[in-house]
Protein backbone atom coordinates (compact mmCIF):
# COMPACT_ATOMS: atom_id res chain seq x y z
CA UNK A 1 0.00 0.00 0.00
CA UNK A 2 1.62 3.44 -1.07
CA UNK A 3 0.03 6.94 0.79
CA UNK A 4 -0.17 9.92 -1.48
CA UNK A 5 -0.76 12.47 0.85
CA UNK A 6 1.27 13.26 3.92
CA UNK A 7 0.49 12.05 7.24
CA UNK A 8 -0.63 14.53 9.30
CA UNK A 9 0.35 14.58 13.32
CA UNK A 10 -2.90 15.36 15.37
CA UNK A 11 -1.62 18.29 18.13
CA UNK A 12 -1.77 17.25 21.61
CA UNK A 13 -5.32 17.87 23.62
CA UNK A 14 -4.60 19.17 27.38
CA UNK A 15 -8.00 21.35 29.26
CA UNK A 16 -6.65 24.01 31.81
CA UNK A 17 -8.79 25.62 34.37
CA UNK A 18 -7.86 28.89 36.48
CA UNK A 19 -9.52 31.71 38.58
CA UNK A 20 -10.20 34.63 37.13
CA UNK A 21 -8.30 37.91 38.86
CA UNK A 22 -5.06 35.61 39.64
CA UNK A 23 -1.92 35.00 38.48
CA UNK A 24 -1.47 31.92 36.39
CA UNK A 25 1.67 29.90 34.77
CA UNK A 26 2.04 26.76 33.36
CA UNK A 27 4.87 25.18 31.19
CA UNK A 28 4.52 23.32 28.12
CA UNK A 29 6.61 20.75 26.27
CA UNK A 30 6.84 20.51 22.49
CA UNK A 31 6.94 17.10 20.96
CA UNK A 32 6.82 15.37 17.71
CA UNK A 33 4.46 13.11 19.02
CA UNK A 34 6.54 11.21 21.48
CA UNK A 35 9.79 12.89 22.17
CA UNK A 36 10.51 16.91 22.96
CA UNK A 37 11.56 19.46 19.51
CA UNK A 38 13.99 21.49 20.30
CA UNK A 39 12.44 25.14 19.93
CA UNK A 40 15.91 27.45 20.57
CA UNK A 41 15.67 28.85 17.53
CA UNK A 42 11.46 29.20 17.45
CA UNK A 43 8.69 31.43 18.51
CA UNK A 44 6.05 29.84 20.43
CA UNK A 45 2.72 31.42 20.61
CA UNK A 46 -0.01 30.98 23.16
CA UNK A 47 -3.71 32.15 21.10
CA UNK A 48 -6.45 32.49 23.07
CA UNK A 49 -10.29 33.21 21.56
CA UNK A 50 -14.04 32.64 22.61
CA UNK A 51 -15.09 30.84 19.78
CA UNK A 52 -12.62 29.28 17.19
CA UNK A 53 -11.95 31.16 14.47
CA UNK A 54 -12.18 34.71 16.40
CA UNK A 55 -10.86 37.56 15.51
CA UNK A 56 -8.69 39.05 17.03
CA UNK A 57 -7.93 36.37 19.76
CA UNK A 58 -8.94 37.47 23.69
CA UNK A 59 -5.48 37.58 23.80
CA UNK A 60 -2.40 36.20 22.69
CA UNK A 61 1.45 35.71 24.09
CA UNK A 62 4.78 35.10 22.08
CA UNK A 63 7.28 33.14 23.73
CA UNK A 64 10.55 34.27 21.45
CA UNK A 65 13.59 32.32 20.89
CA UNK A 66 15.81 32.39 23.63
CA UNK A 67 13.55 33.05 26.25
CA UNK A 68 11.94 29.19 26.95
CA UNK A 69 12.61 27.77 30.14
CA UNK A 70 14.51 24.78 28.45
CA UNK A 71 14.78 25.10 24.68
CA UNK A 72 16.53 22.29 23.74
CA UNK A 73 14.30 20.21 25.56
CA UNK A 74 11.15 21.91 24.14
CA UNK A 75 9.92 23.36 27.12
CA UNK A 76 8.48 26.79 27.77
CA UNK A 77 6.53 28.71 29.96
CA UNK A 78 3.32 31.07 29.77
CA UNK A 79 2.38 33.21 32.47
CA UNK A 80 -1.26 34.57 32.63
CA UNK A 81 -1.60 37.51 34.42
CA UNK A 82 -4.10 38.59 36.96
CA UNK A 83 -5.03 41.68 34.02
CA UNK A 84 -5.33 38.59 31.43
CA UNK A 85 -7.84 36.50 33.30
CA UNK A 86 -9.78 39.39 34.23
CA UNK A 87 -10.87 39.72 30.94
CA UNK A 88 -13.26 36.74 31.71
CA UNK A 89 -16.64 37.45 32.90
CA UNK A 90 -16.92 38.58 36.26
CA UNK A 91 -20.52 36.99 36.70
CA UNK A 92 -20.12 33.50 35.02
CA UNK A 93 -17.23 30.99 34.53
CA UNK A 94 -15.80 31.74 30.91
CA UNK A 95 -14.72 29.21 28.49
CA UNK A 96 -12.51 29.59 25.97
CA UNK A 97 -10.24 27.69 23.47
CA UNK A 98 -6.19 27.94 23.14
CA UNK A 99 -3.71 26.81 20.68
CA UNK A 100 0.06 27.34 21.13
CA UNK A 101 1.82 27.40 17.97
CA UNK A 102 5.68 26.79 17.68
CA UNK A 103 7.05 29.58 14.86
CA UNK A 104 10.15 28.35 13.20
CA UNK A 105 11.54 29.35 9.50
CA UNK A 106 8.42 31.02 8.19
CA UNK A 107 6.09 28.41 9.16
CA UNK A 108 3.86 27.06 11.74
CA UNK A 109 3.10 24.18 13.69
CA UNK A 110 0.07 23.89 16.65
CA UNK A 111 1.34 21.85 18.70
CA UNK A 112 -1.08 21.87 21.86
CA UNK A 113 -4.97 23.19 22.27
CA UNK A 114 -7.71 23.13 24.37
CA UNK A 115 -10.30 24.46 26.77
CA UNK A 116 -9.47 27.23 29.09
CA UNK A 117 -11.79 27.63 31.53
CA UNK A 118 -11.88 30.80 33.94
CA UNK A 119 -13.65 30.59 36.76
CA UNK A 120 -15.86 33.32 38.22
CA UNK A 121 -13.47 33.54 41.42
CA UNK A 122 -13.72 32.61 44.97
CA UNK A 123 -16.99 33.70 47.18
CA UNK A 124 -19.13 35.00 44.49
């Protein structure tokens, strides 16, 4: 059996949940599927949007080249601040949708998404 199209890699699924008016980070790891790409020379870019195919995004973060946590082993980190989550709605637990993308020689690769999900915050 010969394929005549390229095989496509699915990008990894992963849900995240925070409160909205705090401060938030979490650190990703860039694979190929199974083992970590090294991003030292990439951009990696955190999009964040109500509804897919928003525009523009809630918000968005670039990650550039040289300043991931541990390049070569495909790890970086995103930090959400308290400003960024309060964006969500102050009555009702928000969900959105992310994607980060790595950026490397003119193209671009998602890598993770998934549901973001802000919570309405503590006693309300």
């Amino acid at each position: 059996m010969t394929c005549e199209q390229p095989i496509e890699s699915l990008p990894d699924r992963c849900d995240l949940a925070v409160v909205r008016g705090t401060d938030n980070s979490f650190e990703v790891t860039l694979t190929d599927g199974e083992n970590p790409i090294d991003i030292s020379a990439a951009d990696v870019k955190l999009t964040v949007v109500s509804e897919p195919g928003e525009s523009p995004p809630v918000f968005e973060q670039t990650n550039a080249a040289g300043s991931h946590s541990d390049p070569t082993n495909g790890r970086t980190v995103f930090s959400l601040s308290k400003a960024t989550t309060e964006l969500a709605s102050q009555d009702l637990d928000s969900f959105w949708q992310f994607e980060i993308r790595r950026i490397e020689g003119g193209e671009e690769f998602v890598h993770i998404e998934g549901a973001l999900t802000v919570k309405r915050g503590l006693g309300i």
